[in-house]
Protein backbone atom coordinates (compact mmCIF):
# COMPACT_ATOMS: atom_id res chain seq x y z
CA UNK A 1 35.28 -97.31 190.79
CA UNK A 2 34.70 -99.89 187.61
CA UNK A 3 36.43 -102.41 189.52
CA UNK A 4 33.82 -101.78 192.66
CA UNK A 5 31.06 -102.08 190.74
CA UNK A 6 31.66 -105.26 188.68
CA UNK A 7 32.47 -106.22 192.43
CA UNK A 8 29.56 -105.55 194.11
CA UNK A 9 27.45 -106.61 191.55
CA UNK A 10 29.03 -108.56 188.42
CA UNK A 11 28.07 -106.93 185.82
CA UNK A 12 27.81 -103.08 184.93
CA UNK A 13 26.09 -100.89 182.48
CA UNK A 14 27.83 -98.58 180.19
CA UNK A 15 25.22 -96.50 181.00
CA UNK A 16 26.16 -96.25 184.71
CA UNK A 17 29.48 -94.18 183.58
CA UNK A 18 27.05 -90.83 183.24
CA UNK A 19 25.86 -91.48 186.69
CA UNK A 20 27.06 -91.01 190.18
CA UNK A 21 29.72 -91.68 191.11
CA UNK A 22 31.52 -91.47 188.21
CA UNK A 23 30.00 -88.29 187.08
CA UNK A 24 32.16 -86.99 190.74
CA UNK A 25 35.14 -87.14 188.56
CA UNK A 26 33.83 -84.70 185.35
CA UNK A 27 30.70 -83.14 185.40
CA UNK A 28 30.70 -84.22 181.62
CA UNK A 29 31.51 -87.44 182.08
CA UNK A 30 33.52 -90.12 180.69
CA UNK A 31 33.09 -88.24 176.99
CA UNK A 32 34.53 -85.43 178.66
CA UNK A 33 36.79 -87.22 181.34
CA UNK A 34 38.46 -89.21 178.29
CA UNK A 35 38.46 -86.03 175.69
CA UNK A 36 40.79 -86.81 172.70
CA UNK A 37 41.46 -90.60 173.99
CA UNK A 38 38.49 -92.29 171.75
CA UNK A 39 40.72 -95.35 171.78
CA UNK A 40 40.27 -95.21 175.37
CA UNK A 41 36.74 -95.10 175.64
CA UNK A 42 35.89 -97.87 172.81
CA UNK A 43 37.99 -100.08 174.64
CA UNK A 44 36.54 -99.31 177.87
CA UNK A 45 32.83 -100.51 176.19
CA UNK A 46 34.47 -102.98 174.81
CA UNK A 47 35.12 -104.25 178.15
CA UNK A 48 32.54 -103.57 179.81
CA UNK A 49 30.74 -105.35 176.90
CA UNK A 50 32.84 -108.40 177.05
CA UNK A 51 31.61 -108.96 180.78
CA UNK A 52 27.84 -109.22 180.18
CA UNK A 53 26.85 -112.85 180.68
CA UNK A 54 26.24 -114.56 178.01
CA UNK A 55 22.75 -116.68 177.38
CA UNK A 56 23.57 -120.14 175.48
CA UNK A 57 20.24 -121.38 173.52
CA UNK A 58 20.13 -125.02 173.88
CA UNK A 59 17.75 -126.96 171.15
């Protein structure tokens, strides 16, 4: 579903994890969904991080 929505759209929230669809998979989502994998889940922000387009200030 991460894949499909960096698809569709290029970029995606980490907010959008605790929303439909992904919320289909655990009600609690990805806290829950990932429970005792922390590793797991920072490197999952970390991607997600790493895709947001960066803005270059030019002087």
């Amino acid at each position: 579903m991460i894949v499909e929505q960096l698809t569709a759209r290029s970029i995606m929230e980490p907010s959008a994890l605790y929303e439909p669809p992904f919320l289909l998979l655990n009600d609690g989502g990805p806290d829950e969904f990932f429970a005792g994998k922390e590793t797991t889940m920072g490197a999952l922000f970390q991607t997600l991080a790493s895709l947001e387009p960066q803005i270059d200030v030019v002087d």
